[in-house]
C-alpha atoms as a PDB file:
ATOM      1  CA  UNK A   1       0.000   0.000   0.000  1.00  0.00           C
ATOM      2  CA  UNK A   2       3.311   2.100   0.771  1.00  0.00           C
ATOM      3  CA  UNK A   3       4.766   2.267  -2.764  1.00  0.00           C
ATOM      4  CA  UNK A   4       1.156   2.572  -4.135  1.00  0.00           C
ATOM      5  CA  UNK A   5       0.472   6.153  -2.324  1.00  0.00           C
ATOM      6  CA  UNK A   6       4.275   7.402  -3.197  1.00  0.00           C
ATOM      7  CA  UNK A   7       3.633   6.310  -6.184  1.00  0.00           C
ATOM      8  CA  UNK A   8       0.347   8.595  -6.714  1.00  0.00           C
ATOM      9  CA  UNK A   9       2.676  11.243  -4.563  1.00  0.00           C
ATOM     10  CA  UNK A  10       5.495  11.616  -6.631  1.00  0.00           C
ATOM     11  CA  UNK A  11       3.175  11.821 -10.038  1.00  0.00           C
ATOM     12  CA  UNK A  12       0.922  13.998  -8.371  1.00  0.00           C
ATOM     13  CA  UNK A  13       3.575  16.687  -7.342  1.00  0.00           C
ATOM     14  CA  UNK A  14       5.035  16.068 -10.480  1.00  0.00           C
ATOM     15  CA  UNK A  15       1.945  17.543 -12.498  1.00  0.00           C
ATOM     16  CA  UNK A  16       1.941  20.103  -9.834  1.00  0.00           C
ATOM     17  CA  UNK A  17       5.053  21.149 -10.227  1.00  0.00           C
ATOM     18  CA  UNK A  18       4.769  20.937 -13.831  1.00  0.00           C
ATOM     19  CA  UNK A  19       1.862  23.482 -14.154  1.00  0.00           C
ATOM     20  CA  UNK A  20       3.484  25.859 -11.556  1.00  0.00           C
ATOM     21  CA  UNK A  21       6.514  25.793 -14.034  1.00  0.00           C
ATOM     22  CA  UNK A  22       3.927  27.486 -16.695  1.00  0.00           C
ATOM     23  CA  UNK A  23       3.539  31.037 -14.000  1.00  0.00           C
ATOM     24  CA  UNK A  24       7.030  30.472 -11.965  1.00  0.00           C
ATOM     25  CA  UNK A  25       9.770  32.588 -12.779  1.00  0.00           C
ATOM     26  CA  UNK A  26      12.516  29.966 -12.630  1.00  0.00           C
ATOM     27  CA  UNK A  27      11.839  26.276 -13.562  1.00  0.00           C
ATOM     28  CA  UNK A  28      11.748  23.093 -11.163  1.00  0.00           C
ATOM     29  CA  UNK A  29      12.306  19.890 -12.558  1.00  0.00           C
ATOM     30  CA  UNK A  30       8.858  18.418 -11.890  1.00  0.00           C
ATOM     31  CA  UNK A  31      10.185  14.710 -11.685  1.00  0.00           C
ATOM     32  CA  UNK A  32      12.960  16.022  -9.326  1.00  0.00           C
ATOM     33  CA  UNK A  33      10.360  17.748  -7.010  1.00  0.00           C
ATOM     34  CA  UNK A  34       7.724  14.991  -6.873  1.00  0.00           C
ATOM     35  CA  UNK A  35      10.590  12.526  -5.779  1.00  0.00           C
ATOM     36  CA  UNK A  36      11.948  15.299  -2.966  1.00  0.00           C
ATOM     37  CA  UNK A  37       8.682  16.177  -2.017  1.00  0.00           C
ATOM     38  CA  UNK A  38       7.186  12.883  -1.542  1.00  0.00           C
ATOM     39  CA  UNK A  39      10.528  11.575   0.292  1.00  0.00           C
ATOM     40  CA  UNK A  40      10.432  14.699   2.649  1.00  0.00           C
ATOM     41  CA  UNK A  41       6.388  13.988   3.576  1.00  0.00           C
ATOM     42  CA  UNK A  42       7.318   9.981   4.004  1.00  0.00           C
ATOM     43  CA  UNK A  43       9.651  11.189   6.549  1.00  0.00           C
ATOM     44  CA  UNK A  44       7.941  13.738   8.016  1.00  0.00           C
ATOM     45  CA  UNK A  45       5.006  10.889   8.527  1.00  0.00           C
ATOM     46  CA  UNK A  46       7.348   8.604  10.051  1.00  0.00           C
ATOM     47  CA  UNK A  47       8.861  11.080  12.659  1.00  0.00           C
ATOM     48  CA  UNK A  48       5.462  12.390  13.595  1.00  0.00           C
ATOM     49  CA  UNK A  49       4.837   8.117  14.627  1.00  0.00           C
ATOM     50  CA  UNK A  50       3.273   6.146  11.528  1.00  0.00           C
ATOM     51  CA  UNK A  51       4.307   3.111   9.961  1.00  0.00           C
ATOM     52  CA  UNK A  52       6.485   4.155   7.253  1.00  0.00           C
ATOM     53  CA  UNK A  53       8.827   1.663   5.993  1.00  0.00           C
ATOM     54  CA  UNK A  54      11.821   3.459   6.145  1.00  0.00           C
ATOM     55  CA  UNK A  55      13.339   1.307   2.625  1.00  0.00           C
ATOM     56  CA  UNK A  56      10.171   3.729   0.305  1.00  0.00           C
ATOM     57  CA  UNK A  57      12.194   7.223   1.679  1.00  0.00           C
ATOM     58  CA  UNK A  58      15.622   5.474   1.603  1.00  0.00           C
ATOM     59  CA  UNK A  59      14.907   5.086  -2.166  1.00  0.00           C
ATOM     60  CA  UNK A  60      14.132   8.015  -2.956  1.00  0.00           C
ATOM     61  CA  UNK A  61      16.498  10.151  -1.080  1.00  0.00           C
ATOM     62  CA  UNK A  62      19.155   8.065  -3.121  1.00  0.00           C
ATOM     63  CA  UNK A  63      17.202   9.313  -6.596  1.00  0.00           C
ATOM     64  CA  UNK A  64      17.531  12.501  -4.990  1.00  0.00           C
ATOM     65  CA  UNK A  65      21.279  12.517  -4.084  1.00  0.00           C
ATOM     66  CA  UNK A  66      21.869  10.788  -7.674  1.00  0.00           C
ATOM     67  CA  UNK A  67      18.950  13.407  -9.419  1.00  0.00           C
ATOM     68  CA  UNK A  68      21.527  16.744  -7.884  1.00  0.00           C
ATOM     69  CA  UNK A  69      24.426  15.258  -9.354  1.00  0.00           C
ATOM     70  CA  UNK A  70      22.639  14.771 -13.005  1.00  0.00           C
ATOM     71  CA  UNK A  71      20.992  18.425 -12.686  1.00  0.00           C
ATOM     72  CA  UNK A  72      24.539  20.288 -11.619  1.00  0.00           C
ATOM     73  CA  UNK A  73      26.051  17.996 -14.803  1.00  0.00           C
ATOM     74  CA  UNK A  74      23.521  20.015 -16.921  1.00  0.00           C
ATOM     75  CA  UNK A  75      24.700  23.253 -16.118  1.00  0.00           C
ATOM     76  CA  UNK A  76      28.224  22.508 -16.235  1.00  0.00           C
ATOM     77  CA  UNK A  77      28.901  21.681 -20.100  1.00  0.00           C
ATOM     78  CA  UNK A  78      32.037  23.381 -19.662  1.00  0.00           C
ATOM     79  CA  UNK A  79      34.026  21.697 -17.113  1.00  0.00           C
ATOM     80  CA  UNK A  80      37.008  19.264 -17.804  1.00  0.00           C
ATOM     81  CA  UNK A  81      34.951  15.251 -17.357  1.00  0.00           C
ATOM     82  CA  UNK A  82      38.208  14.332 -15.026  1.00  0.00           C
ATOM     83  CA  UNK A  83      37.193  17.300 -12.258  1.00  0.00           C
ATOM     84  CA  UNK A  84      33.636  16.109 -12.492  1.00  0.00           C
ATOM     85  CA  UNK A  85      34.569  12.399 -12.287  1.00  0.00           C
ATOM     86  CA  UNK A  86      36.044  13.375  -9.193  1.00  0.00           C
ATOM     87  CA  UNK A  87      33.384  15.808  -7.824  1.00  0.00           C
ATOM     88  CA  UNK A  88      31.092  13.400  -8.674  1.00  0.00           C
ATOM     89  CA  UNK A  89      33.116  10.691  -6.941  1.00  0.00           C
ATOM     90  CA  UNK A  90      32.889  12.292  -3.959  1.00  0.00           C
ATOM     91  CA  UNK A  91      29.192  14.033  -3.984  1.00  0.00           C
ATOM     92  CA  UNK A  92      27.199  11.032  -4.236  1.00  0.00           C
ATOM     93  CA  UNK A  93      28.585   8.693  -1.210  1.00  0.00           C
ATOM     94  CA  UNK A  94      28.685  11.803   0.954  1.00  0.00           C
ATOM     95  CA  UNK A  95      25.301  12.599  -0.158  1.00  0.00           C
ATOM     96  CA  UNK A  96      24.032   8.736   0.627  1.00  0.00           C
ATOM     97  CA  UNK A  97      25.590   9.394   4.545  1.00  0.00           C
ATOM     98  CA  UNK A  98      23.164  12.442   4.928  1.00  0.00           C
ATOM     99  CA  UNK A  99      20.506  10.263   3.567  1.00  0.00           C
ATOM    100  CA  UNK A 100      21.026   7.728   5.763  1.00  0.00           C
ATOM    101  CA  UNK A 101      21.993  10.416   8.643  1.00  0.00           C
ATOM    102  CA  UNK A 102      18.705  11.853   8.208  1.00  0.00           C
ATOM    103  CA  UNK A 103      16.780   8.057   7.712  1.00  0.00           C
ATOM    104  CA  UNK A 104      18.606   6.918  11.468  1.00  0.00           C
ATOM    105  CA  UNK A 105      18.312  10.643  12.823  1.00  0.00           C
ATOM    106  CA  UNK A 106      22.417  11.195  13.294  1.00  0.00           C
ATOM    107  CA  UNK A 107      22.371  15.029  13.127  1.00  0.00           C
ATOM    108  CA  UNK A 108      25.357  15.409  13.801  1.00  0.00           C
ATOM    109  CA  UNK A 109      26.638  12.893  11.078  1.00  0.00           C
ATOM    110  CA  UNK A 110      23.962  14.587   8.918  1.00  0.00           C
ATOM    111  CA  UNK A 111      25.806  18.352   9.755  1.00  0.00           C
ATOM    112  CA  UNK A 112      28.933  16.603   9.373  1.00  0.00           C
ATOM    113  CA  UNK A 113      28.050  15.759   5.476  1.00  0.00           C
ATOM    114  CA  UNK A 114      25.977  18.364   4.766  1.00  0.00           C
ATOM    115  CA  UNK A 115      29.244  20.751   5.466  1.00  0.00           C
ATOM    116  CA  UNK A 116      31.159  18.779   3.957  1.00  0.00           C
ATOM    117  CA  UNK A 117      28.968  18.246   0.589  1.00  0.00           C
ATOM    118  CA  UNK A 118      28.946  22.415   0.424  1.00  0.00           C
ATOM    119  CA  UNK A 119      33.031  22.250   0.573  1.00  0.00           C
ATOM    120  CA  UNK A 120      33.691  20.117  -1.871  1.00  0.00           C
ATOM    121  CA  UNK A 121      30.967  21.915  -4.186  1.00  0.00           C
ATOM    122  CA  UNK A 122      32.393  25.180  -3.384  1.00  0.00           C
ATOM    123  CA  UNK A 123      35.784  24.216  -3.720  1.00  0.00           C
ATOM    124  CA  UNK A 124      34.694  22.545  -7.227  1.00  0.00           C
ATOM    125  CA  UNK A 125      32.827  25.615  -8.786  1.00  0.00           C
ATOM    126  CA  UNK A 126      35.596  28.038  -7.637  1.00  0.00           C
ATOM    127  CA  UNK A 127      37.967  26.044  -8.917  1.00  0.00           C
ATOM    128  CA  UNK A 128      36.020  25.736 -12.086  1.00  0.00           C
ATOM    129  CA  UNK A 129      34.896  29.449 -12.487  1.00  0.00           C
ATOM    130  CA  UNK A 130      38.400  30.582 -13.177  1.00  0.00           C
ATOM    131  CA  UNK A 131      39.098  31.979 -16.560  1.00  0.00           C
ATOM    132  CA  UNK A 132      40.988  29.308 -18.977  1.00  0.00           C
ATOM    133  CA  UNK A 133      43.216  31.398 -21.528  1.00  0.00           C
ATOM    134  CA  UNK A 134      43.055  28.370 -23.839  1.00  0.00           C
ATOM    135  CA  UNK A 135      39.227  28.673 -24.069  1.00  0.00           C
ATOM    136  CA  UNK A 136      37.588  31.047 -26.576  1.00  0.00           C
ATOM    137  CA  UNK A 137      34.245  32.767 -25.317  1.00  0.00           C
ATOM    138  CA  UNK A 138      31.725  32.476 -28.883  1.00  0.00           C
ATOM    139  CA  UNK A 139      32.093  36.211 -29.095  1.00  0.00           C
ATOM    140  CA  UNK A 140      35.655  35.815 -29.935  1.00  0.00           C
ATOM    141  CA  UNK A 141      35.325  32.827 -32.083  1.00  0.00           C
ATOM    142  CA  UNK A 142      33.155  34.818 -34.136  1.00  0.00           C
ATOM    143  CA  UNK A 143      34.943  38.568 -34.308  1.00  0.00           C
ATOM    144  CA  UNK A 144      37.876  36.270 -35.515  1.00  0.00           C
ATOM    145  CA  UNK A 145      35.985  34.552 -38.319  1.00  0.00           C
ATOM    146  CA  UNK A 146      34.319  38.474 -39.050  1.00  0.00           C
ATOM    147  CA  UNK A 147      37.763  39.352 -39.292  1.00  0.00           C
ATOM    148  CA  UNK A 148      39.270  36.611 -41.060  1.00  0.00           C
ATOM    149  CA  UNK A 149      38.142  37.475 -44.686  1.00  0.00           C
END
């Protein structure tokens, strides 16, 4: 019965989400949100006393940790694959010990990865944001080939 109502959850947030994307400023990946939203509630259920099975959240906090990873990829098109290999390499265990921080309520282990998830990230997208002289922006690409002939 679990998996049936987070599986209404996650496709009902999703449509949600989905038609607030039409009038939102910004846009939320509806899949993405359905998935967070419905693990958050699951969790929020158990803690307040019912009978979640922990496993349904556990899931989906893992899609979640997995789901960051793929939408940060998206946005960095630029970056060398060997830094995100190892950004990567690092995100997603240390994102599965918050999960499971949160899941078997280890705050401190949960501050502990959160910090340390925000470090590495940080430390990744400064190290990333600093101008490569071997890279041509597109405006220079195409004042050269303006100029060319």
């Amino acid at each position: 019965m679990l998996i049936t109502i987070t599986v209404v959850s996650i496709l009902a947030v999703t449509v949600l989400v989905w038609l607030a994307n039409r009038i939102l400023p910004f846009k939320v990946c509806p899949v993405c949100a359905g998935v967070f939203l419905t693990w958050v509630w699951l969790l929020g259920a158990y803690f307040l006393g019912y009978q979640i099975a922990l496993v349904v959240p556990a899931l989906l906090m893992g899609g979640s940790v997995v789901g960051i990873v793929y939408q940060v990829e998206k946005k960095l098109r630029n970056v060398s694959a060997g830094a995100f290999l190892l950004w990567k390499a690092f995100f997603i265990p240390a994102g599965f010990v918050a999960a499971y921080a949160v899941l078997e309520q280890l705050w401190t282990g949960l501050f502990l990865a959160v910090a340390f998830l925000v470090a590495i990230s940080a430390w990744f997208l400064s190290s990333n944001s600093r101008p490569d002289s071997r890279k041509e922006t597109a405006e220079e690409i195409e004042k050269k080939m303006k100029d060319c002939c």
